[in-house]
C-alpha atoms as a PDB file:
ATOM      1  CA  UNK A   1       6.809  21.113  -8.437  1.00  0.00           C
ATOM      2  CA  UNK A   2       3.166  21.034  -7.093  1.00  0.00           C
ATOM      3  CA  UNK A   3       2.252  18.506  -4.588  1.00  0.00           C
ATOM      4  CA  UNK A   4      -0.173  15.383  -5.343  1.00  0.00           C
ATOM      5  CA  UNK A   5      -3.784  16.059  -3.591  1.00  0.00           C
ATOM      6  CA  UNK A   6      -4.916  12.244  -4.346  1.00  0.00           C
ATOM      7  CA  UNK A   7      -4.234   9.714  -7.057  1.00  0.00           C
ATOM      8  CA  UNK A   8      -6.028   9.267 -10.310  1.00  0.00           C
ATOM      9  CA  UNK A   9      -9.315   6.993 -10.270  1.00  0.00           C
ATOM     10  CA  UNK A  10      -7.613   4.085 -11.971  1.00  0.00           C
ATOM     11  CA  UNK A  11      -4.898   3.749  -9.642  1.00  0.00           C
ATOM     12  CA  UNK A  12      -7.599   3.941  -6.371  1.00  0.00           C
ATOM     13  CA  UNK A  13      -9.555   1.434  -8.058  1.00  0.00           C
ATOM     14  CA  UNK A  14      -6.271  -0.932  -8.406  1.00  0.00           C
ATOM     15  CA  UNK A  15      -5.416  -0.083  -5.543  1.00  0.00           C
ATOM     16  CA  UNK A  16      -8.911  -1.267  -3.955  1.00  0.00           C
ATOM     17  CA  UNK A  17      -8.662  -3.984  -6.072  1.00  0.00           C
ATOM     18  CA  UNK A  18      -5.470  -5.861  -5.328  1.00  0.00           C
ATOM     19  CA  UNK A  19      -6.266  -5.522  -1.591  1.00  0.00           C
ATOM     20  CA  UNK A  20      -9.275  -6.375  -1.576  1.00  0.00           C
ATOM     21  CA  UNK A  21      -8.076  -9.669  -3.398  1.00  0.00           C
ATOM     22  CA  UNK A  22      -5.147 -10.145  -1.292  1.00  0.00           C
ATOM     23  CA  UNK A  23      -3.317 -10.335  -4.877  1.00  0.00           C
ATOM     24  CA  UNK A  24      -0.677 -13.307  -4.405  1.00  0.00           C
ATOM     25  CA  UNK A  25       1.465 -11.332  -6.906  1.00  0.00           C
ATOM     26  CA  UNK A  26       0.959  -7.955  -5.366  1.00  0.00           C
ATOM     27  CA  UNK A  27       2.184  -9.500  -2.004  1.00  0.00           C
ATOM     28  CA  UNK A  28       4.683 -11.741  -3.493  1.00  0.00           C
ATOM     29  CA  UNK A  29       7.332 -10.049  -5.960  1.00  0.00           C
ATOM     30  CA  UNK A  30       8.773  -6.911  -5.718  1.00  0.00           C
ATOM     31  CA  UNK A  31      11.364  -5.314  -8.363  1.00  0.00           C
ATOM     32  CA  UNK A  32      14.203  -4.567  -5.446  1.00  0.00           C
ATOM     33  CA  UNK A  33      14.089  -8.387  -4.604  1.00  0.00           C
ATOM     34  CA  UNK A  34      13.374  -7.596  -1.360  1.00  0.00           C
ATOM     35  CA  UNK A  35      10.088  -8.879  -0.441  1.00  0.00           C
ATOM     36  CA  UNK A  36       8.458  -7.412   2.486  1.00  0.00           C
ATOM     37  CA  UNK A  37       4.223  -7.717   1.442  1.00  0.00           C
ATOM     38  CA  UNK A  38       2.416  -5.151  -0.584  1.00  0.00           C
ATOM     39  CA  UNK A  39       4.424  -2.519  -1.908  1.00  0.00           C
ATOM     40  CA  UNK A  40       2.517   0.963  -2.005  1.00  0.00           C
ATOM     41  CA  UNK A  41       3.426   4.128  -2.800  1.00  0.00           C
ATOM     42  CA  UNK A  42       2.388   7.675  -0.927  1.00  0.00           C
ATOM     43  CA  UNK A  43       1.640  11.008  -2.689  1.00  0.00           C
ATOM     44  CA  UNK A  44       4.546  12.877  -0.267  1.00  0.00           C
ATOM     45  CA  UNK A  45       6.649  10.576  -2.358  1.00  0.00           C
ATOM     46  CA  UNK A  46       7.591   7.607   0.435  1.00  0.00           C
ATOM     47  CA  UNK A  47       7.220   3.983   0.056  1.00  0.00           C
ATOM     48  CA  UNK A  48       5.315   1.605   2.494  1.00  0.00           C
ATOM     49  CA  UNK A  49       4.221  -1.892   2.160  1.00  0.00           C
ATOM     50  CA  UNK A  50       1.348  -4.088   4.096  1.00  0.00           C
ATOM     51  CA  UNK A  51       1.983  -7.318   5.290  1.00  0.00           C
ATOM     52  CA  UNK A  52       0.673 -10.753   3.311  1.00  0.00           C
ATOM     53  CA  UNK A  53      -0.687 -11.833   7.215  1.00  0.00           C
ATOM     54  CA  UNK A  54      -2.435  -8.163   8.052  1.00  0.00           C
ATOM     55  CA  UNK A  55      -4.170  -8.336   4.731  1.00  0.00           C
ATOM     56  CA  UNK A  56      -5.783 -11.952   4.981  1.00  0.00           C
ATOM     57  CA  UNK A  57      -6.757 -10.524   8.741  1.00  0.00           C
ATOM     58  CA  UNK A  58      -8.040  -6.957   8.011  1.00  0.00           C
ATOM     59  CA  UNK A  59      -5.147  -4.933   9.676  1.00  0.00           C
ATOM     60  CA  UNK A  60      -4.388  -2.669   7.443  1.00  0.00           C
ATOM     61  CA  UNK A  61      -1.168  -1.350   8.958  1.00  0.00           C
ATOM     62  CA  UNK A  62       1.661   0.703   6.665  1.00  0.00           C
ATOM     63  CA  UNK A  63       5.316   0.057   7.242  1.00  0.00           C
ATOM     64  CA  UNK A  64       8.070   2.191   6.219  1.00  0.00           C
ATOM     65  CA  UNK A  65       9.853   0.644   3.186  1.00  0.00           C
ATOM     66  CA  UNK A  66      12.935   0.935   4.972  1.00  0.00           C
ATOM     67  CA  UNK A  67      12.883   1.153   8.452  1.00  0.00           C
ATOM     68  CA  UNK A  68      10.235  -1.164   8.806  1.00  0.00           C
ATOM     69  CA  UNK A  69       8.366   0.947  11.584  1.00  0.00           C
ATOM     70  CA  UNK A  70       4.491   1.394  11.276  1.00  0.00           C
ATOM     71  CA  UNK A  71       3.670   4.435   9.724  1.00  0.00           C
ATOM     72  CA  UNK A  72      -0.006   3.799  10.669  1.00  0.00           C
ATOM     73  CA  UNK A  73      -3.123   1.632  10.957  1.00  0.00           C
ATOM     74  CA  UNK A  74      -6.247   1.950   9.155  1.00  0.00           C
ATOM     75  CA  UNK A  75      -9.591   0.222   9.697  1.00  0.00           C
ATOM     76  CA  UNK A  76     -10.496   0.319   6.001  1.00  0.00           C
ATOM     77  CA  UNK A  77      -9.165  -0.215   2.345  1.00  0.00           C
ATOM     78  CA  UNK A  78     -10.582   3.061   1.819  1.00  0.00           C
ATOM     79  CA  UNK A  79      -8.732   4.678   4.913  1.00  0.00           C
ATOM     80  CA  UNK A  80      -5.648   3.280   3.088  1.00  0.00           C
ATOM     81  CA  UNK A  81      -6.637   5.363  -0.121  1.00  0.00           C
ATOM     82  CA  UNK A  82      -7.814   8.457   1.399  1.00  0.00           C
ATOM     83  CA  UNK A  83      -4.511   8.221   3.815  1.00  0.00           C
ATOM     84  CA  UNK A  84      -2.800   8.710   0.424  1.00  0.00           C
ATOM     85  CA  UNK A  85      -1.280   4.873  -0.271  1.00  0.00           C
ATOM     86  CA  UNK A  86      -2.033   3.446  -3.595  1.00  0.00           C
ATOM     87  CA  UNK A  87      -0.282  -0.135  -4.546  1.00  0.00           C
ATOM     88  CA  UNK A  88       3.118   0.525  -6.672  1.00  0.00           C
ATOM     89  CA  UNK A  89       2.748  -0.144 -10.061  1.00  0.00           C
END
């Protein structure tokens, strides 16, 4: 199976959109009941999240779903994208 280059439009655009919003859903429920912030997705396949607090200050730091451990840090929304996160949907 081929390898993801980048996400589709739509789901940069949400993606933009929800953090730009600092979505109180977005950061608030998450399907495995395990609430940790932001749940995003990457094209290699992983999960990562960002934190309700490093949104609403511009830190836009990716942990590992389950280890917790930063991934990285971007300065930008659109670092995030182009770093290959979108928001899990």
């Amino acid at each position: 199976m081929a390898t993801r280059n980048e996400w589709r439009k739509d789901q940069n655009a949400l993606t933009r959109d929800i953090l730009e919003r600092v979505d109180s859903i977005a950061f608030s429920f998450d399907l495995s009941g395990r609430n940790k912030g932001c749940t995003l997705n990457h094209l290699d396949g992983s999960y990562g999240y960002i934190t309700l607090q490093d949104a609403l200050s511009g830190d836009w730091r990716v942990f590992d779903y389950t280890t917790d451990e930063v991934l990285a840090t971007y300065n930008s929304i659109s670092a995030v994208i182009k770093g290959g996160w979108k928001v899990s949907t």
